[in-house]
Protein backbone atom coordinates (compact mmCIF):
# COMPACT_ATOMS: atom_id res chain seq x y z
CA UNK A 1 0.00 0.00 0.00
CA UNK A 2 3.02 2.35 0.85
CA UNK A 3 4.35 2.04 -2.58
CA UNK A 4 0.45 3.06 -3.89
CA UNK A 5 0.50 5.79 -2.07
CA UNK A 6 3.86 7.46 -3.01
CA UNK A 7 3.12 7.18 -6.90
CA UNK A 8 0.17 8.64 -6.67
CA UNK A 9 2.28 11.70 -4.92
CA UNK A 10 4.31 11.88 -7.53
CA UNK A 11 1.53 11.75 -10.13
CA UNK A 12 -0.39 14.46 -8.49
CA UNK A 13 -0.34 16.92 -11.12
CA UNK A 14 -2.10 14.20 -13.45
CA UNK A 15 -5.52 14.19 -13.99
CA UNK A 16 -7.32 11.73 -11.97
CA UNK A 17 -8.46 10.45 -14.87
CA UNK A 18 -5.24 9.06 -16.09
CA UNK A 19 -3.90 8.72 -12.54
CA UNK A 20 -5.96 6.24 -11.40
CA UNK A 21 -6.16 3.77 -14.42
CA UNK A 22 -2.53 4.42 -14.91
CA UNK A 23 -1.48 3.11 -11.38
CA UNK A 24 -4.27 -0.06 -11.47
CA UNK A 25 -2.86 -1.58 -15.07
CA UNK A 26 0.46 -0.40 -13.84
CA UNK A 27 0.01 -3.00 -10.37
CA UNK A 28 -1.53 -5.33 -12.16
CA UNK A 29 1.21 -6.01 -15.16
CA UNK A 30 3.41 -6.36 -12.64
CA UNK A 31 1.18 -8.70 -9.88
CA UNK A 32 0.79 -10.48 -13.18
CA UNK A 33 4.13 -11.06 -14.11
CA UNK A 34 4.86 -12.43 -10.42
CA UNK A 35 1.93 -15.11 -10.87
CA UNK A 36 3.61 -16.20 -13.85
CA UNK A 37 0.24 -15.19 -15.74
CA UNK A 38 1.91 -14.17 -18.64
CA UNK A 39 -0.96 -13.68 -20.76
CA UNK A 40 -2.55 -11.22 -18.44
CA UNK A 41 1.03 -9.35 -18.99
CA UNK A 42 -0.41 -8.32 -22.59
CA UNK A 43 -3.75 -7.23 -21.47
CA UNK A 44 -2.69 -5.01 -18.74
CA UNK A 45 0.30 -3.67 -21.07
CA UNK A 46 -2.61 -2.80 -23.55
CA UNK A 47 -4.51 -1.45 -21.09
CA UNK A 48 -1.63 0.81 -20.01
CA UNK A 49 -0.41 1.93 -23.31
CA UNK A 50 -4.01 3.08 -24.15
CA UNK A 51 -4.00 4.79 -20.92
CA UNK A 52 -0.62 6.46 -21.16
CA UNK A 53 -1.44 7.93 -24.95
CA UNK A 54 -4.14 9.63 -23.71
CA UNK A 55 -2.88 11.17 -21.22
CA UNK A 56 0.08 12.51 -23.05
CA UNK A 57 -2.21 13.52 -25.18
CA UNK A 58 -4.19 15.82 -22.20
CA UNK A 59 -0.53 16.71 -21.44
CA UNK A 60 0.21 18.13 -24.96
CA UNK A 61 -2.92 19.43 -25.99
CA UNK A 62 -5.48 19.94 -22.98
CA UNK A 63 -7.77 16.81 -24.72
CA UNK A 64 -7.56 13.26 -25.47
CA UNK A 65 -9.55 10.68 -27.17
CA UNK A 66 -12.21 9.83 -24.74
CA UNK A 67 -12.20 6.46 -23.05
CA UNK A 68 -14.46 3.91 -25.21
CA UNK A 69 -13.83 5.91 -28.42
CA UNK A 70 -11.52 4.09 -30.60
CA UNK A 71 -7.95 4.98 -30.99
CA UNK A 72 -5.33 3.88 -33.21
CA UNK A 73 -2.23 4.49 -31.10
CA UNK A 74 0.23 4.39 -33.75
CA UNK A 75 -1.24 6.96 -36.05
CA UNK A 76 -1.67 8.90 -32.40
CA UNK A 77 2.02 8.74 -31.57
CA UNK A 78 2.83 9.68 -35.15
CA UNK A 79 1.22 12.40 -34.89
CA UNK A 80 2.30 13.69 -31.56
CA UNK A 81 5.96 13.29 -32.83
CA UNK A 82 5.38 15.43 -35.28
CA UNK A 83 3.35 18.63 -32.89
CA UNK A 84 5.74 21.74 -32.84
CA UNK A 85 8.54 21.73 -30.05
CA UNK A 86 6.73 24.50 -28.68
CA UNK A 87 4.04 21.93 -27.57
CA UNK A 88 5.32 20.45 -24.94
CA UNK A 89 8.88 18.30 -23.72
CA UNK A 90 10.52 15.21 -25.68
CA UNK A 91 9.77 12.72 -23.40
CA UNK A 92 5.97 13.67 -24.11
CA UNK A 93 6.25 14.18 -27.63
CA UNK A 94 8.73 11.56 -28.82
CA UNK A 95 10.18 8.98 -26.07
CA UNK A 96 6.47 8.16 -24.16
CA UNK A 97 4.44 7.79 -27.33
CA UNK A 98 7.55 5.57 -29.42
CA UNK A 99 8.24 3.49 -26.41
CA UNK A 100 4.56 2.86 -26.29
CA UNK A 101 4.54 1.93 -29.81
CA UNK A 102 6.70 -0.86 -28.61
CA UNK A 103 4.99 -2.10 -26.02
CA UNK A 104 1.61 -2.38 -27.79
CA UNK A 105 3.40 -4.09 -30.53
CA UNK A 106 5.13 -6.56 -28.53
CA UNK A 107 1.44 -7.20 -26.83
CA UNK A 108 -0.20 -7.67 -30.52
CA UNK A 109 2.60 -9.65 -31.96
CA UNK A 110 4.64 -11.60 -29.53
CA UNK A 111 1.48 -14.02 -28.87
CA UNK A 112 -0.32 -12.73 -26.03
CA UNK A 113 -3.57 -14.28 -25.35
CA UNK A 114 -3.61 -15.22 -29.10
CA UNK A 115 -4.92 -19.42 -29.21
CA UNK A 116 -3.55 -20.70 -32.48
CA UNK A 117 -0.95 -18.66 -33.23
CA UNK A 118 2.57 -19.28 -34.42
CA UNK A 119 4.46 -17.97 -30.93
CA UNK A 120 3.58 -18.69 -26.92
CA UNK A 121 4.09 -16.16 -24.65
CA UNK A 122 7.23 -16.11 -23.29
CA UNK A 123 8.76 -14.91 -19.45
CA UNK A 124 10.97 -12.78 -21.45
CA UNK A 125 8.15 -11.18 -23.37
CA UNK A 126 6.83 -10.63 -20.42
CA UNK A 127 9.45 -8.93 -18.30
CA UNK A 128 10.08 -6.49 -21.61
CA UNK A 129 6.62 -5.61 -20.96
CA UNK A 130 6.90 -4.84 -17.29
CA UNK A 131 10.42 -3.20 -18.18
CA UNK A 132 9.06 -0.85 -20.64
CA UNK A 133 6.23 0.31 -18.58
CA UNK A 134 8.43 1.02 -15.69
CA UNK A 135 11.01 2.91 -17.78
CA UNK A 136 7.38 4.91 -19.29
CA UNK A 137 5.57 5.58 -15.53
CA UNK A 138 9.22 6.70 -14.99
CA UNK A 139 10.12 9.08 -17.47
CA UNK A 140 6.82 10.47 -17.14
CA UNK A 141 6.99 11.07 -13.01
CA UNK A 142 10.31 12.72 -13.93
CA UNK A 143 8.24 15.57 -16.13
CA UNK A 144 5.50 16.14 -13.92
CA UNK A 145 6.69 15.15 -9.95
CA UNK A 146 6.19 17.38 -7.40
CA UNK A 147 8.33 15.73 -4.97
CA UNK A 148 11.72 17.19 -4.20
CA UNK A 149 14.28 15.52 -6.95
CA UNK A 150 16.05 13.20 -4.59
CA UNK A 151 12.93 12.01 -3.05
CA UNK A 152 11.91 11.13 -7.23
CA UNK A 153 14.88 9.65 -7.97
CA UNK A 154 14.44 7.41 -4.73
CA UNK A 155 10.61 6.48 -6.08
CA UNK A 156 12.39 5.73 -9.79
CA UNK A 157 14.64 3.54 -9.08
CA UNK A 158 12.05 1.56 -6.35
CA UNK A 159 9.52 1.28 -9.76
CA UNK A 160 12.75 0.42 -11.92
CA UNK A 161 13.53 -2.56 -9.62
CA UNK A 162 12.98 -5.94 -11.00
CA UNK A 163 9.88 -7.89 -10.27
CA UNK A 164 10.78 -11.59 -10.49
CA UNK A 165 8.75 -14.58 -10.09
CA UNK A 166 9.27 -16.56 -6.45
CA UNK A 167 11.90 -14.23 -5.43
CA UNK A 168 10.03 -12.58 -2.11
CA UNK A 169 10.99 -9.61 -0.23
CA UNK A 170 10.05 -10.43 3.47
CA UNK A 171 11.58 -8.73 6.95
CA UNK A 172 14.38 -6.99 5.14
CA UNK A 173 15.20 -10.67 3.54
CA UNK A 174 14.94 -11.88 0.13
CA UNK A 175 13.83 -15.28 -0.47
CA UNK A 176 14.02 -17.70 -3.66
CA UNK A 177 10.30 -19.53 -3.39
CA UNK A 178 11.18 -22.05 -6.42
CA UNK A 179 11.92 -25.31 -5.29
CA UNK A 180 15.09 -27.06 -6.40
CA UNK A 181 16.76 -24.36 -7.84
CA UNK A 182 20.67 -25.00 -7.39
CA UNK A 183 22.44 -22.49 -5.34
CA UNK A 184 24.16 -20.17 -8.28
CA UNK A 185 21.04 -19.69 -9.68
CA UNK A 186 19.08 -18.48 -6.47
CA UNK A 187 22.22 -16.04 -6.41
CA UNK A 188 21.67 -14.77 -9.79
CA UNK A 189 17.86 -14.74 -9.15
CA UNK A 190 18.52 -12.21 -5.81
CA UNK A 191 21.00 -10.13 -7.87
CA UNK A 192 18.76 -9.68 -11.30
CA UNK A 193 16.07 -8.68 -8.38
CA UNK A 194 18.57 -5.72 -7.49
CA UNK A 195 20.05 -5.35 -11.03
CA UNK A 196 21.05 -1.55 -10.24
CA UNK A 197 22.50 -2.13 -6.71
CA UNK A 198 25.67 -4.19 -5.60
CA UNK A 199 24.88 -7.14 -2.85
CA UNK A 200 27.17 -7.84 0.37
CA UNK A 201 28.02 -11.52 -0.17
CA UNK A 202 26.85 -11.35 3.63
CA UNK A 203 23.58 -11.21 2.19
CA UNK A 204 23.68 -13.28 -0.94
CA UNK A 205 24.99 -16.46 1.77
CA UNK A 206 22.27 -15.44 4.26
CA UNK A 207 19.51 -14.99 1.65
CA UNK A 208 20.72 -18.74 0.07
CA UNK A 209 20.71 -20.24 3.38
CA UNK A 210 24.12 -22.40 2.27
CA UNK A 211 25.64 -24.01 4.89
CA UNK A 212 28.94 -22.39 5.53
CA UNK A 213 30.08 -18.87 4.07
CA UNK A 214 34.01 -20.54 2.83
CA UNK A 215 32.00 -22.89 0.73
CA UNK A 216 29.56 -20.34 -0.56
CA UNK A 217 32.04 -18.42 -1.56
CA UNK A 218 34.02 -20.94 -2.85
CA UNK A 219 31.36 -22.84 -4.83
CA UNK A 220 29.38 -20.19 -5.94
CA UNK A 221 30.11 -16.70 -5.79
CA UNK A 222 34.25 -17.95 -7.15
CA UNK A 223 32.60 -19.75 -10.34
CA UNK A 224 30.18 -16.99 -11.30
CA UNK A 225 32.73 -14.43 -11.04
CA UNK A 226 35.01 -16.66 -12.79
CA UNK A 227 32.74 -17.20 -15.72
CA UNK A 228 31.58 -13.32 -15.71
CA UNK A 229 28.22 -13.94 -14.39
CA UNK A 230 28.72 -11.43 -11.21
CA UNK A 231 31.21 -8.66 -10.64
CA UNK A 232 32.96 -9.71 -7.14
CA UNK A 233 34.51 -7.04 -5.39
CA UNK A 234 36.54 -8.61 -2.93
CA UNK A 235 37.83 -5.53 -1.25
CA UNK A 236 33.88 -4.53 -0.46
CA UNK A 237 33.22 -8.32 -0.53
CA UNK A 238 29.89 -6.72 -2.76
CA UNK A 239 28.21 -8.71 -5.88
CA UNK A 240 27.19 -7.31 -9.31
CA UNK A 241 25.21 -9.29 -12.03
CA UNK A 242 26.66 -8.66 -15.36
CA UNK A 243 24.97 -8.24 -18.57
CA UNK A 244 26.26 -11.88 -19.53
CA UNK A 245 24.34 -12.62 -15.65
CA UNK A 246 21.32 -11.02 -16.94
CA UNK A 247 20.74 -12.92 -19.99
CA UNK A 248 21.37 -16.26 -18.26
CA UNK A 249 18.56 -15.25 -16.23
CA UNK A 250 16.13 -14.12 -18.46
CA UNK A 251 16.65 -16.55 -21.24
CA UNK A 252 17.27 -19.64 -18.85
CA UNK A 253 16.20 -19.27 -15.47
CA UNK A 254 13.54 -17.63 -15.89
CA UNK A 255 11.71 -19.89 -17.91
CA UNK A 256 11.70 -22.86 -15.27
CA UNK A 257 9.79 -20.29 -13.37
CA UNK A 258 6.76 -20.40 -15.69
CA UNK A 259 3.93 -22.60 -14.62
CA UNK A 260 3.10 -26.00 -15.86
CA UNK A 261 0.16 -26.33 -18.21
CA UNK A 262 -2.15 -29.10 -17.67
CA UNK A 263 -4.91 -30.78 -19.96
């Protein structure tokens, strides 16, 4: 609820209109994406690029295409690329409608929902979905906060941080929920959680549960550093994932995190 409540300070200067909608399909993509319900990923990324045009629109223009009217968001962010500078910022006029051309792409095309067709969703499909709205609610709480910078920068990153399935924040903890998932790929789980953030091994061994911090260091944290998974500072004794740490996850470890189908 505390997380509710500070985006909706910094989105005070938006119309409740776009406000509220904005935060619900915003909460839900992302409760989706933890569930694993991958499929509700594209509807609420619809839902939130429809949302987002419109009010970019308001933004620009002091009107937008009334909810329940159709709207073709392409030939929308077309044309708001091409309103004079003197309209309004970039970010409204160019990054937010482009990056939402994306989005609703990868929602119509990338097999969303779609029985039949000639692609599944996919976890990575998925988290670009989440990403891409984050990196949207972002940019546009950076154009019309009213918080004091730092305190918005402290709110972006906390929406840019990654939501990832069975990995649970509890008591100042983080916990991997998947069952049988060896021990260097909880540790990459926990670090693509905090992507933009180093971790104190400390934490990484505590968060694990392994047995004996030596070992832990030895059998895991050594061999992903080794193989340029992690960045391991051994003067801070602190843990970075690495880009080549970041694919593993998302194109491998992720996807043992997707449901079963049955029937």
């Amino acid at each position: 609820m505390r997380d509710t409540i500070n985006i909706e300070s910094a989105l005070r200067n938006v119309p409740t209109t776009f406000r509220s909608r904005l935060i619900k399909y915003y909460q839900q993509l992302k409760q989706a994406y933890v569930r694993g319900d991958l499929d509700a990923c594209g509807a609420r990324a619809g839902k939130f690029s429809e949302t987002l045009i419109r009010c970019v629109q308001q933004q620009l223009e002091g009107k937008y295409t009334k909810f329940g009217e159709q709207l073709n968001l392409y030939v929308e962010a077309r044309r708001l690329e091409n309103l004079p500078k003197t309209t309004g910022p970039e970010p409204f006029r160019i990054f937010i409608p482009r990056a939402l051309c994306f989005l609703y792409t990868l929602r119509n095309k990338r097999g969303f929902a779609h029985v039949g067709g000639d692609l599944d969703s996919d976890p990575v499909d998925a988290i670009t979905c989440v990403r891409v709205a984050d990196w949207c609610l972002c940019e546009l709480i950076r154009v019309v906060h009213n918080l004091p910078l730092e305190d918005a920068q402290m709110l972006v990153n906390a929406i840019s941080a990654k939501e990832v399935p069975d990995v649970w924040d509890v008591a100042g903890k983080k916990r991997v929920l998947k069952a049988g998932l060896e021990y260097k790929a909880q540790t990459l789980m926990l670090l693509y959680s905090t992507m933009n953030e180093a971790v104190l091994v400390e934490d990484l061994f505590e968060w694990t549960e392994y047995s004996r911090m030596d070992n832990y260091k030895r059998n895991v944290i050594g061999p992903l550093h080794k193989s340029r998974l992690v960045e391991w500072d051994r003067d801070t004794d602190a843990v970075l994932i690495s880009p080549t740490g970041i694919s593993i996850v998302e194109k491998e470890i992720l996807k043992q995190l997707v449901p079963e189908e049955h029937g």
